[in-house]
N, C-alpha and C. Protein backbone atom coordinates (compact mmCIF):
# COMPACT_ATOMS: atom_id res chain seq x y z
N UNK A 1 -150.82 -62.71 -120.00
CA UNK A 1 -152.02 -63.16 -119.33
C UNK A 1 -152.98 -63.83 -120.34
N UNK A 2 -153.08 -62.94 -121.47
CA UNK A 2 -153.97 -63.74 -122.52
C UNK A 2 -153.54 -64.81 -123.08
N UNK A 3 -152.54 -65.70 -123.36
CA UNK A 3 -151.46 -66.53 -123.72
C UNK A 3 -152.01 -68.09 -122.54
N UNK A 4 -151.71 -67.45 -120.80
CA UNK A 4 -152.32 -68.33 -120.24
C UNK A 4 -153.65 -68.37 -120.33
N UNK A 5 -154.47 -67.58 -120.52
CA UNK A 5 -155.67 -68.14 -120.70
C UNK A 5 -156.37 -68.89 -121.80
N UNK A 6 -155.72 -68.59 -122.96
CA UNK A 6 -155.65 -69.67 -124.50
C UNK A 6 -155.57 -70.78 -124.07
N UNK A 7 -154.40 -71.44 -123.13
CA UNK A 7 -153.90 -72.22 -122.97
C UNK A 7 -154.54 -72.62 -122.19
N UNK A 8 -155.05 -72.42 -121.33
CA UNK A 8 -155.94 -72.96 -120.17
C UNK A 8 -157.24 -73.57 -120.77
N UNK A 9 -157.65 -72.87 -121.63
CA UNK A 9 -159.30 -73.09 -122.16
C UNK A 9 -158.78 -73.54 -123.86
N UNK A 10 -157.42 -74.22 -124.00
CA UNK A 10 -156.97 -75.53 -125.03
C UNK A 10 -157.54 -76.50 -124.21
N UNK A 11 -156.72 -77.01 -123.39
CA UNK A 11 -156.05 -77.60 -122.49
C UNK A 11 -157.99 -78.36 -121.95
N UNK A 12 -159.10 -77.15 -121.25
CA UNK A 12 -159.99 -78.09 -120.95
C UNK A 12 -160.89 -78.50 -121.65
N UNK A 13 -160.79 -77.81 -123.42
CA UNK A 13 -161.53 -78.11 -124.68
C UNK A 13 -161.04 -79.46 -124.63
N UNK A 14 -159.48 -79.67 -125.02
CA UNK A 14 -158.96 -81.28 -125.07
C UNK A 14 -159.86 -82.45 -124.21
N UNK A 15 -159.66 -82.00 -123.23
CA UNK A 15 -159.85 -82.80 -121.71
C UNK A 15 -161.76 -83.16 -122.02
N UNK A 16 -162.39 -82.35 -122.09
CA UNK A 16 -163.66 -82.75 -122.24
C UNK A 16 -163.99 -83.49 -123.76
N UNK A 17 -163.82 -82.89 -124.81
CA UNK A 17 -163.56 -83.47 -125.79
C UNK A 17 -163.28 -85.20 -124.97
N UNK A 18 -162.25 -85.30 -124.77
CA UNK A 18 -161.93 -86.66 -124.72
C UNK A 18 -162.47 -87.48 -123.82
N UNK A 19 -162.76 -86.70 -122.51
CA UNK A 19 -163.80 -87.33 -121.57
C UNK A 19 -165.47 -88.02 -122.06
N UNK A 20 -165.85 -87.30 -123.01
CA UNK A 20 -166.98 -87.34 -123.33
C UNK A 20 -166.78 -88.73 -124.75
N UNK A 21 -165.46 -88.44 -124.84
CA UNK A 21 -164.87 -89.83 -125.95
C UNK A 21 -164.99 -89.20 -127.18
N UNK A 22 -165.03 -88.02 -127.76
CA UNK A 22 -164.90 -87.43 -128.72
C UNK A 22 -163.19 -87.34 -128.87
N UNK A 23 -162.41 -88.76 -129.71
CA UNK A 23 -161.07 -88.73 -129.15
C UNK A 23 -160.72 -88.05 -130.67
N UNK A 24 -161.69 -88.35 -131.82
CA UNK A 24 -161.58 -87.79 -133.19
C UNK A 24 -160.97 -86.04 -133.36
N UNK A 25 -162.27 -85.69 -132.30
CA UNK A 25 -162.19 -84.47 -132.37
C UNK A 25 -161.38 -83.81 -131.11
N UNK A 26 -161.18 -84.16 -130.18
CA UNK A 26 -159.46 -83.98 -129.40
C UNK A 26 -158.34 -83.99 -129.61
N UNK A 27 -158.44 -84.94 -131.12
CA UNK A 27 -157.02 -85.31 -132.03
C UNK A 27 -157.14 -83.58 -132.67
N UNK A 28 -158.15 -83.52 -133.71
CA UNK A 28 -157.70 -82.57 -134.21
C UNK A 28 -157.75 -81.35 -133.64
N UNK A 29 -158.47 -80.98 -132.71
CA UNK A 29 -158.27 -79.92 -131.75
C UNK A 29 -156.89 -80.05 -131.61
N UNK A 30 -156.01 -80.65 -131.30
CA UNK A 30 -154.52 -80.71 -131.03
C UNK A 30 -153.65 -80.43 -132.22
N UNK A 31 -154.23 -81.37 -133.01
CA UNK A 31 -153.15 -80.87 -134.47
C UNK A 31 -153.37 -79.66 -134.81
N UNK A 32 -154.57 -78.83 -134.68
CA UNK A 32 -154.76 -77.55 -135.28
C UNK A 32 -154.00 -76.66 -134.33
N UNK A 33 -154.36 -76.62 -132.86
CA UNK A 33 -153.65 -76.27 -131.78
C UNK A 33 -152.00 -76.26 -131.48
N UNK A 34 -151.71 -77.37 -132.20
CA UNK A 34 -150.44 -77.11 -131.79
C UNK A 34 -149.43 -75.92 -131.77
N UNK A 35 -149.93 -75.63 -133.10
CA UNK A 35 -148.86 -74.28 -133.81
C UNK A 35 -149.37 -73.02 -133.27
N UNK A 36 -150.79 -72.72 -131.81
CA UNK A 36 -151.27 -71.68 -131.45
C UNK A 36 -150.39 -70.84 -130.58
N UNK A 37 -149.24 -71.60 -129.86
CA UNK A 37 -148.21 -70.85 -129.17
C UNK A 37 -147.13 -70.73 -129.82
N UNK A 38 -146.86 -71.23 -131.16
CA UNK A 38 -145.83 -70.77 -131.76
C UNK A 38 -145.22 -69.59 -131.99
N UNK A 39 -144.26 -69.17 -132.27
CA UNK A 39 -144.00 -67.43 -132.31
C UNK A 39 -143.96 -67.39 -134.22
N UNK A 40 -144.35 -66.47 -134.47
CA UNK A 40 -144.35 -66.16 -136.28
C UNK A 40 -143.08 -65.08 -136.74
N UNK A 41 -142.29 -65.57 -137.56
CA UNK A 41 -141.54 -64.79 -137.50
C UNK A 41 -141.59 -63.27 -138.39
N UNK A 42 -141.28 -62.49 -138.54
CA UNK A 42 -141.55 -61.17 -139.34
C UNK A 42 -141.37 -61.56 -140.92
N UNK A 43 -140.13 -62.00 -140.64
CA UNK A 43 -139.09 -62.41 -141.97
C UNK A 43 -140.31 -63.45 -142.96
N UNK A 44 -141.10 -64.45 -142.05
CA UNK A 44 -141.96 -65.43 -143.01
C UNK A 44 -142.84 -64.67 -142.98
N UNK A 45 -143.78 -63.91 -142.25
CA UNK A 45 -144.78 -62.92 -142.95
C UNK A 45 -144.53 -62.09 -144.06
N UNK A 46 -143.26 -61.03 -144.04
CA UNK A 46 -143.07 -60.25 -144.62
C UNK A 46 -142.06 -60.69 -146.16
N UNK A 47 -141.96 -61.93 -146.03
CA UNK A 47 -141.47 -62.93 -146.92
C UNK A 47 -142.36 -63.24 -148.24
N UNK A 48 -143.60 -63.81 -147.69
CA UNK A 48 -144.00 -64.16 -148.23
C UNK A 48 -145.46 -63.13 -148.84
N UNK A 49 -145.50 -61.57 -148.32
CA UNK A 49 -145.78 -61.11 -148.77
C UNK A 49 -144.89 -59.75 -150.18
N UNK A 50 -143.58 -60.08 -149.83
CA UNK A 50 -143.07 -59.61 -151.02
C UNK A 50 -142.73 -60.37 -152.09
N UNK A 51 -142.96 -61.75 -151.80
CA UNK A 51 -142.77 -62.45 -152.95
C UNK A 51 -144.64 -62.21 -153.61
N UNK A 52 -145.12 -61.94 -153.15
CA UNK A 52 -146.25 -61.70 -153.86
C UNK A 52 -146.89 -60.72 -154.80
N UNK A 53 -146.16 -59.32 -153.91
CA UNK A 53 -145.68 -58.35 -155.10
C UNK A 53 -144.74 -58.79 -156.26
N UNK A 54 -143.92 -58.69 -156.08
CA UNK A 54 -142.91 -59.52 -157.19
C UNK A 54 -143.46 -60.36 -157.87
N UNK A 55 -144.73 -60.98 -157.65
CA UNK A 55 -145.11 -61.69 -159.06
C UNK A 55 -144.55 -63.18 -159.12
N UNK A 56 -144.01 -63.59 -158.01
CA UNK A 56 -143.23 -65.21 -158.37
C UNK A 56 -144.94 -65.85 -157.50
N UNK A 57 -145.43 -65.90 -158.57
CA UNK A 57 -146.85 -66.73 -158.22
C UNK A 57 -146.49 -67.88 -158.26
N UNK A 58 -145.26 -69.22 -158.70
CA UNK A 58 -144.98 -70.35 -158.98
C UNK A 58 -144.80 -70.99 -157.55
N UNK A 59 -143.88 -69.70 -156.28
CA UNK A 59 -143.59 -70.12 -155.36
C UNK A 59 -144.65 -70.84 -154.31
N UNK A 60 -144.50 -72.10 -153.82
CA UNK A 60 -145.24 -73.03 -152.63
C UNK A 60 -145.22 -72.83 -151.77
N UNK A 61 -146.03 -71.92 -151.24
CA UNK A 61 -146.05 -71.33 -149.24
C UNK A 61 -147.08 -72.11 -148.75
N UNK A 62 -146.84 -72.56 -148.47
CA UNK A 62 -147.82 -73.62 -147.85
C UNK A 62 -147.30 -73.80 -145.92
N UNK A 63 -147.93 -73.03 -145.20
CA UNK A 63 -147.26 -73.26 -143.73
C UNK A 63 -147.66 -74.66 -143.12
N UNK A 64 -146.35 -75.13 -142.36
CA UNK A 64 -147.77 -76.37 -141.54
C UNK A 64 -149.03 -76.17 -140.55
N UNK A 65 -148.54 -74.71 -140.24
CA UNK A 65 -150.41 -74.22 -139.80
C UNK A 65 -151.34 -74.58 -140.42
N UNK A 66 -151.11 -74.27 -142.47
CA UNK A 66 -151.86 -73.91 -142.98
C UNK A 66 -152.32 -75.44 -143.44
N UNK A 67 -151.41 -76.00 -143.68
CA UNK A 67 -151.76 -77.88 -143.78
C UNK A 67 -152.63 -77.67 -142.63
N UNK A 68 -152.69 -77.97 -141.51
CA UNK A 68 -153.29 -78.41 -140.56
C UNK A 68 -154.69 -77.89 -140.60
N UNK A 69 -154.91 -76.56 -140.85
CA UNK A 69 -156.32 -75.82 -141.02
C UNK A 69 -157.08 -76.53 -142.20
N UNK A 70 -156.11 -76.70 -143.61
CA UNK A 70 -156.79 -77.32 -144.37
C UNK A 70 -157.00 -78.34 -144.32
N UNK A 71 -156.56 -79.51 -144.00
CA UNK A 71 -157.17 -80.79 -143.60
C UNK A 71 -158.13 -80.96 -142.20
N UNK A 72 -158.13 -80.06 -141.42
CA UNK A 72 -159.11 -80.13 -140.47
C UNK A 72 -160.30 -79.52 -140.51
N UNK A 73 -160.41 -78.54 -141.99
CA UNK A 73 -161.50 -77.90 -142.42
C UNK A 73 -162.33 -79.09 -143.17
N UNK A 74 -161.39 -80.11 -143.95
CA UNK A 74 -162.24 -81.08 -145.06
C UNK A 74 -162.37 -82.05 -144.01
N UNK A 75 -162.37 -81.99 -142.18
CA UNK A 75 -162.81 -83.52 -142.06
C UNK A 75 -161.56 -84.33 -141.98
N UNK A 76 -160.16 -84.23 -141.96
CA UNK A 76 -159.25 -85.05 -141.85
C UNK A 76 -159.75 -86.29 -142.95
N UNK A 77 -160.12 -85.52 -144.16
CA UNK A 77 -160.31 -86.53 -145.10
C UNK A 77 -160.38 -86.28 -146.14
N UNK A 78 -159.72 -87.38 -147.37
CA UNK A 78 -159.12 -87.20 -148.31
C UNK A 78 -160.29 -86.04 -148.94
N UNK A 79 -159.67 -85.13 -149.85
CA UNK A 79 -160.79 -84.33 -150.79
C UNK A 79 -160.94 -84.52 -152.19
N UNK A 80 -160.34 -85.61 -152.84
CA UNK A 80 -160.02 -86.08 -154.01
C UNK A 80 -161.65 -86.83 -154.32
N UNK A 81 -162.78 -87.38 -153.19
CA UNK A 81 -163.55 -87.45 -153.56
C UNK A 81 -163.73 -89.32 -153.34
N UNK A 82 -163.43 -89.67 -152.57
CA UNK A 82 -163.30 -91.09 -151.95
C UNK A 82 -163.28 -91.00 -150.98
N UNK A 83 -162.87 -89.77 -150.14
CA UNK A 83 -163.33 -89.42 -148.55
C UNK A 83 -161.92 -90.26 -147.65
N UNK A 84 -161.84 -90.90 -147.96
CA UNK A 84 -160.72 -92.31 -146.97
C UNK A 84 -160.32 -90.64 -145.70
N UNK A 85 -159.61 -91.46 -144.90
CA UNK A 85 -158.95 -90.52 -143.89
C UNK A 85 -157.74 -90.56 -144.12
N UNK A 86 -157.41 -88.97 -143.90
CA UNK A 86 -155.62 -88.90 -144.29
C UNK A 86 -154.66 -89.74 -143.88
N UNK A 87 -153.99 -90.03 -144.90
CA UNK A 87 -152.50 -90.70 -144.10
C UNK A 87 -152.11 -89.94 -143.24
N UNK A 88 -150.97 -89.79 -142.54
CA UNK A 88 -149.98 -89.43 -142.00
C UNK A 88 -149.00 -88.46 -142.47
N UNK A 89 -148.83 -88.92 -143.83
CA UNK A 89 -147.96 -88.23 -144.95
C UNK A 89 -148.96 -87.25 -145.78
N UNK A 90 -150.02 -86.94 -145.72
CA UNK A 90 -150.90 -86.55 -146.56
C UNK A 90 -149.96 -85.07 -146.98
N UNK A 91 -150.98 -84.70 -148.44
CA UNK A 91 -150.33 -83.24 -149.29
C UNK A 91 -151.51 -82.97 -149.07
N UNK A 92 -150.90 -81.36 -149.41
CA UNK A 92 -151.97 -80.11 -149.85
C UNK A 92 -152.12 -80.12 -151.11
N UNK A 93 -152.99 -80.60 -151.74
CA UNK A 93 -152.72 -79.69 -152.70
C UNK A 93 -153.23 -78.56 -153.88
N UNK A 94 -152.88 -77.83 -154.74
CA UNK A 94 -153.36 -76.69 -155.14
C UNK A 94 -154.56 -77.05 -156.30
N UNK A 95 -155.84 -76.86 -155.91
CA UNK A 95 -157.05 -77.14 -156.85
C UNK A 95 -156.55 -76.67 -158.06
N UNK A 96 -156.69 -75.47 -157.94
CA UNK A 96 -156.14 -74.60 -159.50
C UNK A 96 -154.27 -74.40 -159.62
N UNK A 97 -153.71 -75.06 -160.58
CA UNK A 97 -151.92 -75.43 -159.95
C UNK A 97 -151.71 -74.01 -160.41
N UNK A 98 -150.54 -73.41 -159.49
CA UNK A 98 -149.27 -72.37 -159.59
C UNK A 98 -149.73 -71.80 -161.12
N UNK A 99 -149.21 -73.33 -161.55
CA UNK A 99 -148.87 -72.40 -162.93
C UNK A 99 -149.67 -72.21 -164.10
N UNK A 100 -151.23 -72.34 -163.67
CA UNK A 100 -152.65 -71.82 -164.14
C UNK A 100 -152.65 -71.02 -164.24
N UNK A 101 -152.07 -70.35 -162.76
CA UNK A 101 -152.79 -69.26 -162.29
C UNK A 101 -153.33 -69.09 -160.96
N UNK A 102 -153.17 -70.33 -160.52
CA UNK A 102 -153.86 -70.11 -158.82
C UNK A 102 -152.82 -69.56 -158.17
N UNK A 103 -153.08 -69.95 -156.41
CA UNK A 103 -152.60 -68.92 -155.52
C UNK A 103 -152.48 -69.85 -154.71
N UNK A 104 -151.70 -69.32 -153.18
CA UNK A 104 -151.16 -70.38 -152.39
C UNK A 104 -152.70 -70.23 -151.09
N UNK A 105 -154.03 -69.24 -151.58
CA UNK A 105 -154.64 -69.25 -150.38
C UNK A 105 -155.40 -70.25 -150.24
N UNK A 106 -155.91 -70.38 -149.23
CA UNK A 106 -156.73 -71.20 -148.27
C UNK A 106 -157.80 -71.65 -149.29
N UNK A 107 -158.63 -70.94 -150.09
CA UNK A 107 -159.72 -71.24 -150.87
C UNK A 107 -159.18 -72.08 -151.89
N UNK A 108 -157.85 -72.27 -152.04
CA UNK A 108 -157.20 -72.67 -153.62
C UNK A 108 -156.38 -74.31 -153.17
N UNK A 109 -156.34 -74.33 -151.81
CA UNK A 109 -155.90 -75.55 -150.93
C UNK A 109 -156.61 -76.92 -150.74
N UNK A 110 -156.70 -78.24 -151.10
CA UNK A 110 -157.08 -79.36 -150.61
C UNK A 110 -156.39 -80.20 -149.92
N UNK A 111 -156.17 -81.01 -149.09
CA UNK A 111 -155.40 -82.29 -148.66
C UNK A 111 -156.26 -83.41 -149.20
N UNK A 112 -155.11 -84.18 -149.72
CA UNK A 112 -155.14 -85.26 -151.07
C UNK A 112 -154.26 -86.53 -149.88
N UNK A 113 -154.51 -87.65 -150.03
CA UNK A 113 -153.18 -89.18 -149.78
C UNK A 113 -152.22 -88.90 -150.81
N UNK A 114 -151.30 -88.80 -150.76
CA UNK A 114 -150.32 -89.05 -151.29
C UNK A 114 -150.56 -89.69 -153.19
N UNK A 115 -151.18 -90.69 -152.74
CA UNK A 115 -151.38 -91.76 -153.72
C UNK A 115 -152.73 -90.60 -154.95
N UNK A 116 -153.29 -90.09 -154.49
CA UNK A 116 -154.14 -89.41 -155.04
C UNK A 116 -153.77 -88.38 -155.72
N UNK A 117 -152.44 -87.80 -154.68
CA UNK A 117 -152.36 -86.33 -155.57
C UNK A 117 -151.45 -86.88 -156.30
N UNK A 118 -150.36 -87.95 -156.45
CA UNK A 118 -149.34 -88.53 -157.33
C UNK A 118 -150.78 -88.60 -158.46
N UNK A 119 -152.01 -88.57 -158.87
CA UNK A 119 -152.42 -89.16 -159.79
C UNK A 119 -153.08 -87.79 -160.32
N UNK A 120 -153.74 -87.05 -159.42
CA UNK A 120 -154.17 -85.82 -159.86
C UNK A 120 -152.92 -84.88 -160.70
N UNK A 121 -151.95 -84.79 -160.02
CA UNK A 121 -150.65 -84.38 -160.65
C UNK A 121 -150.20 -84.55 -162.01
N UNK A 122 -150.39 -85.78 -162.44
CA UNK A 122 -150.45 -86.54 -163.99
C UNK A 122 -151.39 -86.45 -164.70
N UNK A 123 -152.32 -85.91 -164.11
CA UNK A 123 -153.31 -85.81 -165.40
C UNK A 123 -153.28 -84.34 -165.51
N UNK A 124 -152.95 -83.55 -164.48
CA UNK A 124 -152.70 -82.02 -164.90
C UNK A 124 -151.86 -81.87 -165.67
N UNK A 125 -150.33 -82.18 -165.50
CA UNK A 125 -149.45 -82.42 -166.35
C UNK A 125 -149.23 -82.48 -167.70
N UNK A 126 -150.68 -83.71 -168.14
CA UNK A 126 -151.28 -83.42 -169.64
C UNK A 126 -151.40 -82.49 -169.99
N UNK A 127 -150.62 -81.40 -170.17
CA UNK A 127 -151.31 -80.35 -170.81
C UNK A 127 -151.39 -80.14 -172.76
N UNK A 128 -152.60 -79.26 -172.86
CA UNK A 128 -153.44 -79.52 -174.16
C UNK A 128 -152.57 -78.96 -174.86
């Protein structure tokens, strides 16, 4: 019952959203939405919380939920600091990298163009 009613009150968020011509924000209401009826499996929860005990901090969990939250948190726009709007292809990627020391959460996440994080990537790379 609660499932149809999510879905019901998606469904007339979209619809007004777009009636009113807010088609920006109907888009991403949808991209974020999409993955809300998805089923989660045990195995990727409980996956990716034993790799966390274990200490393999290098590993990239990055869900496409979690893409989607993070680029719809910055605005569907680049965070590299030129703002442009995401490609299509756009990355996540990790402010502080893996192998700093960061983490795969939400606070440690940006979406970059492609072209941006290929450049952010190379200058991290430099290392001292």
């Amino acid at each position: 019952m609660r499932a149809v009613f999510l879905l019901t009150l998606f469904v007339v968020v979209v619809g007004v959203l777009a009636l009113w011509g807010k088609t920006s924000a109907a888009y991403t209401v949808l991209q974020v939405g999409e993955h809300l009826f998805e089923p989660v499996s045990t195995e990727e929860i409980l996956g990716s919380r034993e790799q966390m005990r274990s200490g393999a901090r290098h590993e990239r969990r990055v869900t496409p939920l979690m893409k989607k939250i993070v680029a719809a948190k910055h605005g569907w726009r680049c965070a590299c600091g030129c703002r442009e709007q995401l490609t299509f292809d756009y990355h996540v990627d990790h402010i502080l990298p893996l192998w700093k020391g960061g983490s795969n959460e939400e606070g440690n996440l940006q979406p970059l163009n492609p072209q941006h994080h290929a450049i952010k990537t190379s200058l991290e790379n430099r290392r001292p």
